[in-house]
Protein backbone atom coordinates (compact mmCIF):
# COMPACT_ATOMS: atom_id res chain seq x y z
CA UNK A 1 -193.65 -10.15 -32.37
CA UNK A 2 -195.85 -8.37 -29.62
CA UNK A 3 -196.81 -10.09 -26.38
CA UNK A 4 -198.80 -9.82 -23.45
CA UNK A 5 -199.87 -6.63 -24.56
CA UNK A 6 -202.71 -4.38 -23.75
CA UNK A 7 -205.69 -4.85 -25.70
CA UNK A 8 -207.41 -2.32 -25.57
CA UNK A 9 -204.86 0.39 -25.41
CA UNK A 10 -203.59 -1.43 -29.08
CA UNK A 11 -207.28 -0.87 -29.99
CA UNK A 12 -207.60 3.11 -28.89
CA UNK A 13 -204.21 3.64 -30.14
CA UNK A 14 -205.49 1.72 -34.03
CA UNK A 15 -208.34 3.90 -33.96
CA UNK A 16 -206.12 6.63 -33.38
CA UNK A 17 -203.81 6.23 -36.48
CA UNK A 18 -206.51 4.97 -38.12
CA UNK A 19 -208.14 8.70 -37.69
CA UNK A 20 -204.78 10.42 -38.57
CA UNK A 21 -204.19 8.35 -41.46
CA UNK A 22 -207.29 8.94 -43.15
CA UNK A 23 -206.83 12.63 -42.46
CA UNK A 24 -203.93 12.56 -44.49
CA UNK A 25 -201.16 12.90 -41.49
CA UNK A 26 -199.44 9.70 -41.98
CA UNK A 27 -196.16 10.37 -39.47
CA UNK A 28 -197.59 7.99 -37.00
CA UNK A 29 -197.44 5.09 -39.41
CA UNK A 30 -193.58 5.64 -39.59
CA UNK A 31 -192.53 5.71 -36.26
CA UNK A 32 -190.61 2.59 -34.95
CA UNK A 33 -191.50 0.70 -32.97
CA UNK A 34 -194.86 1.71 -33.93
CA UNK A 35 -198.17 1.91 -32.21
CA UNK A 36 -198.33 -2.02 -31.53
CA UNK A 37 -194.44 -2.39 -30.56
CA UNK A 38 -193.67 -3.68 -33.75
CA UNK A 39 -190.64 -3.01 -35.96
CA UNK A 40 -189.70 -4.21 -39.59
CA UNK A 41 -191.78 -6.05 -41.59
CA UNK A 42 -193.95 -6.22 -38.73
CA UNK A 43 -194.46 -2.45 -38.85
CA UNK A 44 -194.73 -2.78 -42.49
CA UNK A 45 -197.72 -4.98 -42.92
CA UNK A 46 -199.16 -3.12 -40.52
CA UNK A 47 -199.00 0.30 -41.90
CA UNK A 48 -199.92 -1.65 -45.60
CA UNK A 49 -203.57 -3.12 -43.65
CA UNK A 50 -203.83 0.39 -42.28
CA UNK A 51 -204.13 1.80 -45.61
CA UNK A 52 -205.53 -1.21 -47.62
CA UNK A 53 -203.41 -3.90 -49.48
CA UNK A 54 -204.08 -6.47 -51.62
CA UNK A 55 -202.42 -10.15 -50.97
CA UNK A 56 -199.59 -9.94 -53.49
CA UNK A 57 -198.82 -6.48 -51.48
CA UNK A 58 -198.81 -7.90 -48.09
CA UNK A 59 -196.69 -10.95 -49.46
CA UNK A 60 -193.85 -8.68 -50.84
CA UNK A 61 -193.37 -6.88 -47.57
CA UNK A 62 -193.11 -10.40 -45.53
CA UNK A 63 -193.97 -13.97 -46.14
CA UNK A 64 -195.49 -14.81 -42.81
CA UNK A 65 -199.15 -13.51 -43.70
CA UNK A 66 -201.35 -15.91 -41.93
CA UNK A 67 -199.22 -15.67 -38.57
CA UNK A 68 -199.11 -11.93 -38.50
CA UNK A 69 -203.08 -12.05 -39.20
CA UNK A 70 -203.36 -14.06 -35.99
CA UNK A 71 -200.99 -12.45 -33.89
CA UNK A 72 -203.17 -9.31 -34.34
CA UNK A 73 -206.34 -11.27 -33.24
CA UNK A 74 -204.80 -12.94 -30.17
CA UNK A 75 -202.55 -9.87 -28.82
CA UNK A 76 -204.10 -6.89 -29.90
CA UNK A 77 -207.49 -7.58 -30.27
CA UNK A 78 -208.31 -6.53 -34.07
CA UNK A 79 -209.75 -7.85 -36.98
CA UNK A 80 -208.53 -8.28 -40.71
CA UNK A 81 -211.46 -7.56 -43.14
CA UNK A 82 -211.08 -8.37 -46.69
CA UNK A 83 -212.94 -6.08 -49.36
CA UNK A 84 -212.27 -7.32 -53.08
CA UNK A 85 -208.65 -7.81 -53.31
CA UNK A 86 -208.10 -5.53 -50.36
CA UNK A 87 -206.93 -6.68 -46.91
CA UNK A 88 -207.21 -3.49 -43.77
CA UNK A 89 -206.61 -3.31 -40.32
CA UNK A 90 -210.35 -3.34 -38.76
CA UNK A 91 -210.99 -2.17 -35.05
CA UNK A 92 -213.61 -4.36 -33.48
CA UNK A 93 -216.99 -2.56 -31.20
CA UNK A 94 -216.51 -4.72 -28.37
């Protein structure tokens, strides 16, 4: 995992692939390390709560759910919203 990272940069750079993703231009979501420094199933679950996952999803890519939730709070500075069954990679305002 990540640390001592910039948060807001991580956020700009979320909104960023967040844009291109939902444009359809999804090459940013394979690149490794990827946008947050991650690799593996790190990466993974990241580009699966980019475009929307459910649980069972997020589970088969890596076990370590709750963790990776609050690693993305504490050192990057965004949010996991939950909408039905689907879990996605929120940017916060502030």
């Amino acid at each position: 995992m990540t640390k001592k990272r910039h948060i807001d940069s991580d956020k700009r750079a979320t909104a960023r692939v967040m844009q291109l993703a939902a444009s359809g231009q999804n090459g940013e979501l394979d690149v490794t390390p990827n946008w947050l420094g991650h690799t593996r199933g790190s990466a993974r679950l990241d580009k699966a709560l980019i475009k929307g996952a459910a649980m069972k999803e997020l589970l088969a890519i890596r076990k370590a759910i709750t963790q990776h939730f609050d690693h993305l709070s504490i050192e990057h500075g965004l949010e996991i919203h939950k909408d039905g069954d689907v879990y996605r990679l929120v940017v916060p305002k502030s």
